[in-house]
N, C-alpha and C. Protein backbone atom coordinates (compact mmCIF):
# COMPACT_ATOMS: atom_id res chain seq x y z
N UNK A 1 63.27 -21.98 34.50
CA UNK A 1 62.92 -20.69 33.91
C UNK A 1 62.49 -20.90 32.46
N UNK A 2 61.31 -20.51 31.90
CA UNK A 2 61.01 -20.26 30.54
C UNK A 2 61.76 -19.57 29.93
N UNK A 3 61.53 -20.03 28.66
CA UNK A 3 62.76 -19.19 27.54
C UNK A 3 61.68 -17.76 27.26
N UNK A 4 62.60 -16.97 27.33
CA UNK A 4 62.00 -15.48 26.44
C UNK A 4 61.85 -15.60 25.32
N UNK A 5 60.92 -14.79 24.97
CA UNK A 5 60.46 -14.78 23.53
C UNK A 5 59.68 -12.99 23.59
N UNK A 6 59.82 -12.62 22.17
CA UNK A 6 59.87 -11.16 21.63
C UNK A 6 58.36 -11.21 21.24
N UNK A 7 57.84 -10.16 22.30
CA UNK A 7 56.08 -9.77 21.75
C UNK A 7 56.22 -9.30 21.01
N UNK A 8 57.23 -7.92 20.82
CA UNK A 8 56.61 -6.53 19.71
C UNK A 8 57.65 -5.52 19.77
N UNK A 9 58.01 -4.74 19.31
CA UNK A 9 58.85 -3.62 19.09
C UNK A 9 58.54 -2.51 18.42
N UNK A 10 58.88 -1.53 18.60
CA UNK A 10 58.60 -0.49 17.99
C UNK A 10 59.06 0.59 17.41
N UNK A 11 59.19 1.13 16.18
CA UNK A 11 60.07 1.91 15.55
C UNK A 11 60.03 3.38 15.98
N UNK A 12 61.12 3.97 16.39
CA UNK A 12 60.86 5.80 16.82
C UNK A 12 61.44 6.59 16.00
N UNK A 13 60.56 7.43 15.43
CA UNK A 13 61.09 8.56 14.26
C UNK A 13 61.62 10.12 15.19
N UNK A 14 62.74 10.25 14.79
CA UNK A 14 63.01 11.78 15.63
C UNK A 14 63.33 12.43 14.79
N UNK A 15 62.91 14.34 14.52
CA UNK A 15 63.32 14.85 13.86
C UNK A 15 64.64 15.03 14.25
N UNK A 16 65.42 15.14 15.91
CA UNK A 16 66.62 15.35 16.05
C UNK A 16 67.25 14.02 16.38
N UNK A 17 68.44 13.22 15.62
CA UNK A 17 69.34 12.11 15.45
C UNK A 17 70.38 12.55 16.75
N UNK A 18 70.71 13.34 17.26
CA UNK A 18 71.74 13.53 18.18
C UNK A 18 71.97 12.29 19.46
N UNK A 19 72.89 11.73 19.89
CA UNK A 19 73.18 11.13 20.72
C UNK A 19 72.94 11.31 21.77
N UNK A 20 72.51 12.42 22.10
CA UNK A 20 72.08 12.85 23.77
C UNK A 20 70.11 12.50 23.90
N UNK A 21 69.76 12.40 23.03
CA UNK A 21 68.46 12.02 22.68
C UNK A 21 68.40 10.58 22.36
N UNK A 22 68.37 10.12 20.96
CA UNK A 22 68.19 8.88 20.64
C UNK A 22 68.88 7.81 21.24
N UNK A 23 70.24 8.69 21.62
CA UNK A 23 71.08 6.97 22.28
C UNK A 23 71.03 6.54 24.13
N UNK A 24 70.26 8.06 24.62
CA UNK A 24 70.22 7.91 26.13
C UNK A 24 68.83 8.06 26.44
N UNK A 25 67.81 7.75 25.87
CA UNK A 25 66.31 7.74 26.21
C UNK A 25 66.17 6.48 27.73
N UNK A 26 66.01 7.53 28.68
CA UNK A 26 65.79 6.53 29.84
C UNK A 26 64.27 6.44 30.71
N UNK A 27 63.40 7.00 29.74
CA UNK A 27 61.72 7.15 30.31
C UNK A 27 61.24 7.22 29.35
N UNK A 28 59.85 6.78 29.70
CA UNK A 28 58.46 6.57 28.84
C UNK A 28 57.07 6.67 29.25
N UNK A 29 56.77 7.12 28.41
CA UNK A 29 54.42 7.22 29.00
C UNK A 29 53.79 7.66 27.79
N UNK A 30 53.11 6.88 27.89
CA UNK A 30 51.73 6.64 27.52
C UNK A 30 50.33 7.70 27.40
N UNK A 31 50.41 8.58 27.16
CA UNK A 31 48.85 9.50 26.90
C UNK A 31 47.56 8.71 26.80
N UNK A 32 46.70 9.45 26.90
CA UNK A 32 45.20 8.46 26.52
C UNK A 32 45.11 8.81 25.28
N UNK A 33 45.46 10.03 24.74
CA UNK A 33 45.58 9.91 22.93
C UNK A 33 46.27 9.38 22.28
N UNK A 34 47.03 8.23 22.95
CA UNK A 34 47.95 7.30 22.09
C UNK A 34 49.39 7.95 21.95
N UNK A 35 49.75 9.34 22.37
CA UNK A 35 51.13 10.11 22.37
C UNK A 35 52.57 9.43 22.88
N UNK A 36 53.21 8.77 22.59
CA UNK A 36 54.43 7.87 23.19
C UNK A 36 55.37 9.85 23.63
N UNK A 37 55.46 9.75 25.15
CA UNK A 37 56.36 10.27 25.66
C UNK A 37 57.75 10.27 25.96
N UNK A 38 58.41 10.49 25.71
CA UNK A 38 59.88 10.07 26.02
C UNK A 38 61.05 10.90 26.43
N UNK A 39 61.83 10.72 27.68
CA UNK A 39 63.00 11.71 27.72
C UNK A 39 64.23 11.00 27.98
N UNK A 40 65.19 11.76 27.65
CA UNK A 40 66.38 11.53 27.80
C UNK A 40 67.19 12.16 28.97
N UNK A 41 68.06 11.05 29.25
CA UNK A 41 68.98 11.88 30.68
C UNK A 41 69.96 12.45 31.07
N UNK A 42 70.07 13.32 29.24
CA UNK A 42 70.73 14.35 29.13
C UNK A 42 70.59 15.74 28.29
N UNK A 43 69.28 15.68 28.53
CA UNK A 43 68.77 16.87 28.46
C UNK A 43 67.75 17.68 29.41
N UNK A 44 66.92 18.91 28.86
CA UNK A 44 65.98 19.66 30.22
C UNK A 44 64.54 19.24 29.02
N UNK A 45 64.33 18.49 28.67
CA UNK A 45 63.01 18.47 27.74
C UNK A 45 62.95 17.14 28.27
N UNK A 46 61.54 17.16 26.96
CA UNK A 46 61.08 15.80 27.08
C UNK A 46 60.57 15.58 25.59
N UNK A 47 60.11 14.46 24.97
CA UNK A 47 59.55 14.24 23.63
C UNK A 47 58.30 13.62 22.95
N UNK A 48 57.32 14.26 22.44
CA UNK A 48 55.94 13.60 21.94
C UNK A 48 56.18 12.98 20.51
N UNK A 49 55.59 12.09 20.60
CA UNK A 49 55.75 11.07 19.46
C UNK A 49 54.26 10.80 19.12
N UNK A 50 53.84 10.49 17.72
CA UNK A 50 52.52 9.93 17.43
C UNK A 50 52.69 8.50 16.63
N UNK A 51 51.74 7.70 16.86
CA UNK A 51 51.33 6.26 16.15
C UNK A 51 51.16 7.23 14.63
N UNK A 52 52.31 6.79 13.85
CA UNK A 52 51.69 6.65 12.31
C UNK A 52 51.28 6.11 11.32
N UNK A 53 51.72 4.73 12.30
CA UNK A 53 51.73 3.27 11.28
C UNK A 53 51.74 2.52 12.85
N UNK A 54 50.93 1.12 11.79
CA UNK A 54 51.51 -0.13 13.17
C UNK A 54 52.70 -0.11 14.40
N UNK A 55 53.12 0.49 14.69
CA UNK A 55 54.13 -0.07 15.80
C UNK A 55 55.32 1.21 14.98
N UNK A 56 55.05 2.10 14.71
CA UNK A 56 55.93 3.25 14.07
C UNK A 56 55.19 4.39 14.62
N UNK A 57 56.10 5.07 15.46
CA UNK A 57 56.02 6.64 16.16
C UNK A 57 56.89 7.40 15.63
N UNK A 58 56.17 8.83 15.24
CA UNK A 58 56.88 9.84 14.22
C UNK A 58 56.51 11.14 14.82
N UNK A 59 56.33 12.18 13.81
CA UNK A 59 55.58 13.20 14.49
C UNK A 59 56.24 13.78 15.23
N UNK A 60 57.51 13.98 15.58
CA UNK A 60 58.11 14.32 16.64
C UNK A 60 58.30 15.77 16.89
N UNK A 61 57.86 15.81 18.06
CA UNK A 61 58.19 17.16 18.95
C UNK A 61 58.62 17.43 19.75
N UNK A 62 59.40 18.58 20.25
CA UNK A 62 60.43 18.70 21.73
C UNK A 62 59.71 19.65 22.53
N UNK A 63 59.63 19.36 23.76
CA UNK A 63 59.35 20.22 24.95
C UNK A 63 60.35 20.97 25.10
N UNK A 64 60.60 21.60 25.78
CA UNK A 64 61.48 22.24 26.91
C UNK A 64 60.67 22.73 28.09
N UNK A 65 61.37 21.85 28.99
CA UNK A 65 60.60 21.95 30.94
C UNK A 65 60.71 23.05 31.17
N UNK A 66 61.64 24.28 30.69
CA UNK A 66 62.08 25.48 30.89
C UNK A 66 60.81 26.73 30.92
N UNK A 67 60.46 25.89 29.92
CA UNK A 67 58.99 26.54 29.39
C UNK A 67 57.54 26.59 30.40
N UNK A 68 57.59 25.62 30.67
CA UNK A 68 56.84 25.15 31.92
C UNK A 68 57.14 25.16 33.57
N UNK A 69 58.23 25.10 33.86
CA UNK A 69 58.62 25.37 35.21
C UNK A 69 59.98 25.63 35.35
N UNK A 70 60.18 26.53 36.44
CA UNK A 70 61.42 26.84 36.51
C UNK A 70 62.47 26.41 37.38
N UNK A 71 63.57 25.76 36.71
CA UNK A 71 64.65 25.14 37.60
C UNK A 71 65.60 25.46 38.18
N UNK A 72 66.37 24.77 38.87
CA UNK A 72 67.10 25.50 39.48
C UNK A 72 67.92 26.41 38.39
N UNK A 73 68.46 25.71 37.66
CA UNK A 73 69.41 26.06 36.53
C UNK A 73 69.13 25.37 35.44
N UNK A 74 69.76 26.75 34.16
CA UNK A 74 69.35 26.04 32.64
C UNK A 74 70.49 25.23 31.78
N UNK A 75 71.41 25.29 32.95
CA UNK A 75 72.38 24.17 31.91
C UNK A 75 72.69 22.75 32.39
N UNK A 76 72.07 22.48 33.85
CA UNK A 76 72.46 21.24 34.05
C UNK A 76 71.14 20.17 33.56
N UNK A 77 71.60 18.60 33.46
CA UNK A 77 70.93 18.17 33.07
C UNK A 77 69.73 17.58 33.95
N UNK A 78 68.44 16.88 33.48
CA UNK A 78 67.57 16.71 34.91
C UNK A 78 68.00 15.06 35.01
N UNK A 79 68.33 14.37 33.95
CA UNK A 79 68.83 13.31 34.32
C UNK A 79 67.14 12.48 34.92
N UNK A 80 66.38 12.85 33.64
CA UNK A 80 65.01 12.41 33.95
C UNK A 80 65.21 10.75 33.68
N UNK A 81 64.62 10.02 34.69
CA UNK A 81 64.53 8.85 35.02
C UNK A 81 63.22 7.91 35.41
N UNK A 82 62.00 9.24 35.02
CA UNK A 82 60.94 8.10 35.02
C UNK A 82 59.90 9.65 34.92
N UNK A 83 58.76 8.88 34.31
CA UNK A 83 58.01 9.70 33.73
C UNK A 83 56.50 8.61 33.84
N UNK A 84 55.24 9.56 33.72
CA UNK A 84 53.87 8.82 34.39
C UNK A 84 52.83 9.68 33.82
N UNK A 85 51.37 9.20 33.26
CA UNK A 85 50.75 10.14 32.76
C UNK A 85 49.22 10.07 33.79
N UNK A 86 49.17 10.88 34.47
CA UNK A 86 47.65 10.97 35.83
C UNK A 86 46.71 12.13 35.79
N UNK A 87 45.55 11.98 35.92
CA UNK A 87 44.89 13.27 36.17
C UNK A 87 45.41 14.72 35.49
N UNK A 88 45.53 14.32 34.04
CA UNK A 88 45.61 14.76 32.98
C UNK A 88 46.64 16.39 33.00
N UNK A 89 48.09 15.54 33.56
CA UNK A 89 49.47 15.50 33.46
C UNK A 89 50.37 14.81 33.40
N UNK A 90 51.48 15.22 32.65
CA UNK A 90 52.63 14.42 32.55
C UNK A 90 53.49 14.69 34.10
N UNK A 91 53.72 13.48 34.39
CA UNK A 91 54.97 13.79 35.57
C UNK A 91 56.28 13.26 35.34
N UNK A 92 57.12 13.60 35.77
CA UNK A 92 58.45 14.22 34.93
C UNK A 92 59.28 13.70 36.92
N UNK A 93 60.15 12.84 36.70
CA UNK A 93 61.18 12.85 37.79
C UNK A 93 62.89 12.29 37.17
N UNK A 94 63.55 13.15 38.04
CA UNK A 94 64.87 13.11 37.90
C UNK A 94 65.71 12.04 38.70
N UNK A 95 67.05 11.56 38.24
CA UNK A 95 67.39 10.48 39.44
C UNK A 95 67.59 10.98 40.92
N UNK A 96 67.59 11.96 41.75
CA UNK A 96 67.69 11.72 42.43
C UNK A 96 69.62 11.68 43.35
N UNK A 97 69.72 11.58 42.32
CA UNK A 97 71.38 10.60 42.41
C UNK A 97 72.53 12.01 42.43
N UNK A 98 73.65 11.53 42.58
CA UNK A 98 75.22 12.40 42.89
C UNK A 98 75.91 11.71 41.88
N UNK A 99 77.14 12.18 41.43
CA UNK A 99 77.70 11.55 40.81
C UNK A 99 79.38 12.09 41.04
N UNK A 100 80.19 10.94 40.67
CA UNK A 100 81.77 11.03 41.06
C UNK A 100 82.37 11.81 39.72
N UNK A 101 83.25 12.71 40.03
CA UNK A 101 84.27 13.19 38.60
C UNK A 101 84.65 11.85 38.14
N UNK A 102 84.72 11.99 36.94
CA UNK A 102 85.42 10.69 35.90
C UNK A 102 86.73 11.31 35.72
N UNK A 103 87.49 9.86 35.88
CA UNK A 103 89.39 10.54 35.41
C UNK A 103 89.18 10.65 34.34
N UNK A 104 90.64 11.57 33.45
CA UNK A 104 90.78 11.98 32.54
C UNK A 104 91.92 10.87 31.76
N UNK A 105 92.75 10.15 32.59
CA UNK A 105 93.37 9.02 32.33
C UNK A 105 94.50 9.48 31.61
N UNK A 106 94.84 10.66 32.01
CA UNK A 106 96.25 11.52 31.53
C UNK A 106 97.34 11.28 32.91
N UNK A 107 96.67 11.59 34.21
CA UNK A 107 97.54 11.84 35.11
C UNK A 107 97.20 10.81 35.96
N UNK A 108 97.89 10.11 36.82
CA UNK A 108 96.83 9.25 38.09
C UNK A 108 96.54 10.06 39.49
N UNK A 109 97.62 10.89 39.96
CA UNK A 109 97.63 11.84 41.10
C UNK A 109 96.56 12.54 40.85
N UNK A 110 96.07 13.35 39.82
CA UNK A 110 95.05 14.09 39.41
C UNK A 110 93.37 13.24 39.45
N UNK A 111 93.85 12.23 38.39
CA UNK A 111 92.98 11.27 38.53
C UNK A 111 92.15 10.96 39.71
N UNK A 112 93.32 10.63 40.34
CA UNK A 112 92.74 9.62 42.31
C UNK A 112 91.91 11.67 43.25
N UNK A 113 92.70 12.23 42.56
CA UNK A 113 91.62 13.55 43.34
C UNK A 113 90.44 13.81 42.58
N UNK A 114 90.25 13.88 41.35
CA UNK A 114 89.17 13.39 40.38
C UNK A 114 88.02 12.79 41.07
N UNK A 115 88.30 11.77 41.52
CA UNK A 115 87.24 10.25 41.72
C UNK A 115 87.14 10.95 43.30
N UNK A 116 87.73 11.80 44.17
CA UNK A 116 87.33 11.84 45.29
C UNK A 116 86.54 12.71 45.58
N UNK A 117 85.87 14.02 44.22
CA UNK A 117 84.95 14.74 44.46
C UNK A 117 83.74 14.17 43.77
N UNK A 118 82.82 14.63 44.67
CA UNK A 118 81.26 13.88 44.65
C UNK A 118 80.29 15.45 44.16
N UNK A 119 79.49 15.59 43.03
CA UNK A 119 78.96 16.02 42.44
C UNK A 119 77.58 16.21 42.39
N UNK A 120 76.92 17.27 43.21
CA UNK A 120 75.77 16.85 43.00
C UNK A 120 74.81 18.53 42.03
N UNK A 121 74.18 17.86 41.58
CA UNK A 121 73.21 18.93 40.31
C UNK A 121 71.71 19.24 40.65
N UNK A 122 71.38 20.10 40.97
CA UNK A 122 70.40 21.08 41.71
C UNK A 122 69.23 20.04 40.81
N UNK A 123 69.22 20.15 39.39
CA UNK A 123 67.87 20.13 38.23
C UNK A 123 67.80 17.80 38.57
N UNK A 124 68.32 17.63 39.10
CA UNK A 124 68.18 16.10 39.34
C UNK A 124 67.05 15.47 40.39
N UNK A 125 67.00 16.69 41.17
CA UNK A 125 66.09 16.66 42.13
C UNK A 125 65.00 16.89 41.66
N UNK A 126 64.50 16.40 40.45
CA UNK A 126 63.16 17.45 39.90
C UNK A 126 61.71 16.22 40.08
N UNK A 127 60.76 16.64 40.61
CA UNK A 127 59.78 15.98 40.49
C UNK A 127 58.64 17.08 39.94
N UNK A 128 58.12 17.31 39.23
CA UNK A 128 57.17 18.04 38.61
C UNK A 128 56.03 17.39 37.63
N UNK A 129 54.72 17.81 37.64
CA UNK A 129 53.85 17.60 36.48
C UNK A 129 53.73 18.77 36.26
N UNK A 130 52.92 18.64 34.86
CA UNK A 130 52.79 19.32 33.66
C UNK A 130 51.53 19.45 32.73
N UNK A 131 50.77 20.17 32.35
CA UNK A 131 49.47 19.92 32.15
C UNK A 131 49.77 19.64 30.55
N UNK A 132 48.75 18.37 30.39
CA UNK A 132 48.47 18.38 28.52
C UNK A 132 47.39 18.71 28.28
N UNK A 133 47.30 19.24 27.04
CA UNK A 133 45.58 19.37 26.73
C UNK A 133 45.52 19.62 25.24
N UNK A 134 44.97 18.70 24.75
CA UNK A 134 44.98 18.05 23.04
C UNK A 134 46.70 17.58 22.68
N UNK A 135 47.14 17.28 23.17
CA UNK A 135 48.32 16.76 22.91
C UNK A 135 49.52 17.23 23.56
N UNK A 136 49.44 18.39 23.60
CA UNK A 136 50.39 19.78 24.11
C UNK A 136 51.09 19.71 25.65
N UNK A 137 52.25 19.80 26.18
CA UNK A 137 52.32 20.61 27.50
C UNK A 137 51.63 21.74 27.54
N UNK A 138 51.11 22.16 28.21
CA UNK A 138 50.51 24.15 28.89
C UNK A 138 51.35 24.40 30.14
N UNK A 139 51.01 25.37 30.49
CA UNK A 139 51.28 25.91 32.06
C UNK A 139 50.19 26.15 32.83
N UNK A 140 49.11 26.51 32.04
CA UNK A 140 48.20 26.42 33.06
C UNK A 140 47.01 26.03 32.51
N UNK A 141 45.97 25.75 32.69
CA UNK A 141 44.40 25.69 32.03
C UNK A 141 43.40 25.61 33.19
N UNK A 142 42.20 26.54 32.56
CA UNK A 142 40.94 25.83 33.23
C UNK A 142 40.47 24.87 32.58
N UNK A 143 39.44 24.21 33.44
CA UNK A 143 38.97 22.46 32.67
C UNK A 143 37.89 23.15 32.02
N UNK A 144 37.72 22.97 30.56
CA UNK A 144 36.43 23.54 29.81
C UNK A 144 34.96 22.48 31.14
N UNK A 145 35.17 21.38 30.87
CA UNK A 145 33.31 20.80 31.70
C UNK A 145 33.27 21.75 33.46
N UNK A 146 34.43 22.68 33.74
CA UNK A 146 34.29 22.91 34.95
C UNK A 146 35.50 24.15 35.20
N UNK A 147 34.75 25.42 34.61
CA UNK A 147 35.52 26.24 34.76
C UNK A 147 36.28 26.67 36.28
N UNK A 148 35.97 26.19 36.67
CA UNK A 148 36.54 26.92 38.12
C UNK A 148 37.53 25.96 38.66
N UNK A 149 37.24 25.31 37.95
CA UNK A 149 38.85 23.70 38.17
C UNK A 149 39.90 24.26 37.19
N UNK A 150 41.41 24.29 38.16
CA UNK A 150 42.04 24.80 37.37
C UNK A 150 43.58 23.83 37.59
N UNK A 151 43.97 23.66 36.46
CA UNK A 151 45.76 22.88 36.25
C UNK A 151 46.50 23.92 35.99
N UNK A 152 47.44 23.35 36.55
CA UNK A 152 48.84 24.29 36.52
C UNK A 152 49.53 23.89 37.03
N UNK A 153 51.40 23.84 35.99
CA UNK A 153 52.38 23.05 36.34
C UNK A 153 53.56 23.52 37.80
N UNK A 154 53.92 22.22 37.97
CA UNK A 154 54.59 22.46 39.34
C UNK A 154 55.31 21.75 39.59
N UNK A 155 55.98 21.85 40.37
CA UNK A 155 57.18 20.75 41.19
C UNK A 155 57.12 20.96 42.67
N UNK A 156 57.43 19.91 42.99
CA UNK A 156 57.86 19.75 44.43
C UNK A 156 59.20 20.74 45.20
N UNK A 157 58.84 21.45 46.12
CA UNK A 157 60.06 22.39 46.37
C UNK A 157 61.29 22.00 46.98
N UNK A 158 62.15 22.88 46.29
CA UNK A 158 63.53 22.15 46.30
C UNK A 158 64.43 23.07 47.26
N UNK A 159 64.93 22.54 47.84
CA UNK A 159 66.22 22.48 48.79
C UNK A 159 67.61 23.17 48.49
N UNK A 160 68.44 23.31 49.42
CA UNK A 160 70.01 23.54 49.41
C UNK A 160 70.48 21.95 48.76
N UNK A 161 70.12 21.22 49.36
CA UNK A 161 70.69 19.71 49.29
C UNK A 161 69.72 18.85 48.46
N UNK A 162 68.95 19.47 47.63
CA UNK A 162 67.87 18.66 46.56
C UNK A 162 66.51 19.18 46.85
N UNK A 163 65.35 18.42 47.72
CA UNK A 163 64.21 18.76 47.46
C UNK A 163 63.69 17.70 49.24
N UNK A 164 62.62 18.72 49.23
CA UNK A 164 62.02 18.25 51.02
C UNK A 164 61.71 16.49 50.25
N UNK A 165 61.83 15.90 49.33
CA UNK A 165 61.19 14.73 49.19
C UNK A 165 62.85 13.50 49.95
N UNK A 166 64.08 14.38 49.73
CA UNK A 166 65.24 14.09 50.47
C UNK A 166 65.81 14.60 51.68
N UNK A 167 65.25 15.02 51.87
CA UNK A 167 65.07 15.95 53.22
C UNK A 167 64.60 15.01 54.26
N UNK A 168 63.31 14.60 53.95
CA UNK A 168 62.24 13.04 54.87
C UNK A 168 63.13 12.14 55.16
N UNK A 169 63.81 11.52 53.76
CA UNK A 169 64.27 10.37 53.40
C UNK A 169 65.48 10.32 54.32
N UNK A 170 66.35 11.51 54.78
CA UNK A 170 67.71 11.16 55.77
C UNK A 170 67.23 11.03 57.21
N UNK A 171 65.57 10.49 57.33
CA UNK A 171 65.77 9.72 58.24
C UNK A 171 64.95 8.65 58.22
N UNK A 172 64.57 8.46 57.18
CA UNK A 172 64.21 7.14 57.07
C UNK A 172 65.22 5.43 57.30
N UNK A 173 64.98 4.54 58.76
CA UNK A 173 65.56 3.50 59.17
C UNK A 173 66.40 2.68 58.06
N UNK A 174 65.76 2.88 57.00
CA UNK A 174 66.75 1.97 55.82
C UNK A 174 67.24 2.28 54.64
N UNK A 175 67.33 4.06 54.41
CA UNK A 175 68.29 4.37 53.41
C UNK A 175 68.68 5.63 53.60
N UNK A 176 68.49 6.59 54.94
CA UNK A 176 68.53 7.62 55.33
C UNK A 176 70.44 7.43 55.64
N UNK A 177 71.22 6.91 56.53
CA UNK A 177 72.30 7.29 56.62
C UNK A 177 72.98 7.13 54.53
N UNK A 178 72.44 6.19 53.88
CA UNK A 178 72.73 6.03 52.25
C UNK A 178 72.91 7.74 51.89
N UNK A 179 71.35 8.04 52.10
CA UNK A 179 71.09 9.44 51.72
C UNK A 179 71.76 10.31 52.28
N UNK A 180 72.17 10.61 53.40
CA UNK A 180 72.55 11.82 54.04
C UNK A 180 74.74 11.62 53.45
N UNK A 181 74.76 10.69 53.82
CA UNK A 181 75.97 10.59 53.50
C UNK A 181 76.41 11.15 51.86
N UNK A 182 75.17 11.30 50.75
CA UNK A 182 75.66 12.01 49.72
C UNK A 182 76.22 10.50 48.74
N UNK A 183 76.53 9.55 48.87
CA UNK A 183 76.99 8.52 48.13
C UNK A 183 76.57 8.35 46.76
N UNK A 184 77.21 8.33 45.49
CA UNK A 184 77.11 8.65 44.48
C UNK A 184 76.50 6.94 44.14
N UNK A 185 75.71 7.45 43.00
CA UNK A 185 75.00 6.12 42.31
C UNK A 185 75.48 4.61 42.06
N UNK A 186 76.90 5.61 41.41
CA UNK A 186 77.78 4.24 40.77
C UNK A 186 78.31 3.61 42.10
N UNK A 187 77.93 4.09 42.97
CA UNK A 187 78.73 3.51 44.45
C UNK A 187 77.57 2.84 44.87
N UNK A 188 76.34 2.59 44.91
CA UNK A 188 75.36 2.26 45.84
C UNK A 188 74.35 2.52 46.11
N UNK A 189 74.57 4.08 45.41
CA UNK A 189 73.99 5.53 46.59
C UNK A 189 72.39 5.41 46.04
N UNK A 190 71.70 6.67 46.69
CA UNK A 190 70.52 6.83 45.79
C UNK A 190 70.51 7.15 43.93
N UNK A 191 69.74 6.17 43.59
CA UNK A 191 69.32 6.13 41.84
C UNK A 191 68.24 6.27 41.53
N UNK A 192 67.49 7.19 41.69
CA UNK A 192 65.98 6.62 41.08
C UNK A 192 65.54 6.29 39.55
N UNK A 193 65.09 5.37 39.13
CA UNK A 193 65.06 5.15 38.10
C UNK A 193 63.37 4.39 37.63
N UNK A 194 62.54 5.29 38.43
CA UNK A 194 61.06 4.72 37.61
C UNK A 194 59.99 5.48 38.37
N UNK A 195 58.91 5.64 37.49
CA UNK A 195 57.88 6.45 38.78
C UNK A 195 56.23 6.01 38.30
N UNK A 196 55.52 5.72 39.15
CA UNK A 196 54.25 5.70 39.13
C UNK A 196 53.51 6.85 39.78
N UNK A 197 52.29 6.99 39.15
CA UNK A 197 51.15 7.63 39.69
C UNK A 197 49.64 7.35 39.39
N UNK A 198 49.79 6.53 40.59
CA UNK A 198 48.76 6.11 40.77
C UNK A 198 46.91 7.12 40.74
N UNK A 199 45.70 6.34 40.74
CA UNK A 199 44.70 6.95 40.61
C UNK A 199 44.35 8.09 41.73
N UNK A 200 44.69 7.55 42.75
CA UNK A 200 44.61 8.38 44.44
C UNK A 200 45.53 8.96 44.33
N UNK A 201 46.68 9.76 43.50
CA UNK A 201 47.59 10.53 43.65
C UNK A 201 48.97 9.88 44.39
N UNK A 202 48.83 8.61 44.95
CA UNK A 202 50.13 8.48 45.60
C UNK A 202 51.18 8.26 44.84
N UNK A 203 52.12 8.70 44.87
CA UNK A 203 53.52 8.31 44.01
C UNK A 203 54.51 7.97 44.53
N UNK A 204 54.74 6.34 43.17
CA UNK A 204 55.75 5.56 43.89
C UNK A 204 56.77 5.51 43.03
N UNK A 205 58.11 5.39 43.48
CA UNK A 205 59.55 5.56 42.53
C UNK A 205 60.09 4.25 43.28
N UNK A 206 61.52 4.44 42.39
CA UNK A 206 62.09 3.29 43.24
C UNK A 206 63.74 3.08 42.07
């Protein structure tokens, strides 16, 4: 194996320092105007950043998805886990995932019933794009070269038990009993944690 070695790094300016932002940033993309995207996976936004200097992104601004599409609910988190910029939208996906109560490490009887409920959050299931235009999220636009072409943001429709994109998946031969069974992340279970979108529209996670 070759030794690693460090291409480049890059400095991120946020107007908000909070820990639920700067210390849990788990996605990124790229604009064609050079915009560094970024969200965190504990919040319902997302964040635009600009090149101000060499390898220094500032400029900072907050979305809120709230604004743009509507979720199940406004207090849970989307637990966004991968993000993609195509056919001039941002796409925005959530893990996917369940998660176990954490003990409180006061009681163990309490505790051991703790760890045996499995958790799952409506806004995790989120797959949606989002239209930009000069830098911006919108909700909707016509294309100025082609008025009658029109964007507008959306998501994939969602379920009792998440979204028809998990719905398919409990019967798919090699992770459908994973899925249906509900199995939380830290166990195995479903995680999604990355997303492409490709030129032909197909989208791949994983």
């Amino acid at each position: 194996m070759s030794e690693g070695f460090l291409l480049s790094r890059v400095l991120l300016r946020f107007e908000d320092s909070s820990d639920d932002l700067v210390g849990e940033l788990s996605a990124a993309a790229i604009t064609p105007d050079g915009s560094l995207w970024v969200g965190s996976d504990e919040l319902l936004g997302v964040e635009r950043l600009s090149q101000v200097e060499p390898f220094v992104f500032g400029n900072h601004k907050h979305f809120s998805l709230l604004d743009f599409i509507e979720l199940p609910n406004t207090e849970d988190e989307i637990d966004i886990e991968g993000m993609d910029y195509s056919h001039g939208y941002l796409w925005v996906m959530g893990s996917h995932s369940t998660k176990r109560k954490k003990p409180k490490r006061k009681d163990p009887e309490k505790d051991v019933e703790r760890l045996s409920e499995v958790k799952s959050e409506a806004n995790r299931y989120l797959i949606a794009r989002i239209p930009i235009i000069d830098g911006n999220l919108i909700k909707s636009c016509t294309l100025k070269d082609d008025p009658e072409k029109k964007r507008t943001a959306a998501l994939l429709e969602t379920t009792k038990e998440g979204n028809i994109l998990v719905e398919s998946l409990k019967s798919d031969p090699h992770i459908g009993t994973i899925i249906s069974s509900g199995l939380p992340s830290k166990d195995n279970g479903l995680d999604i944690e990355g997303l492409a979108v490709s030129k032909n529209l197909p989208i791949f996670s994983g």
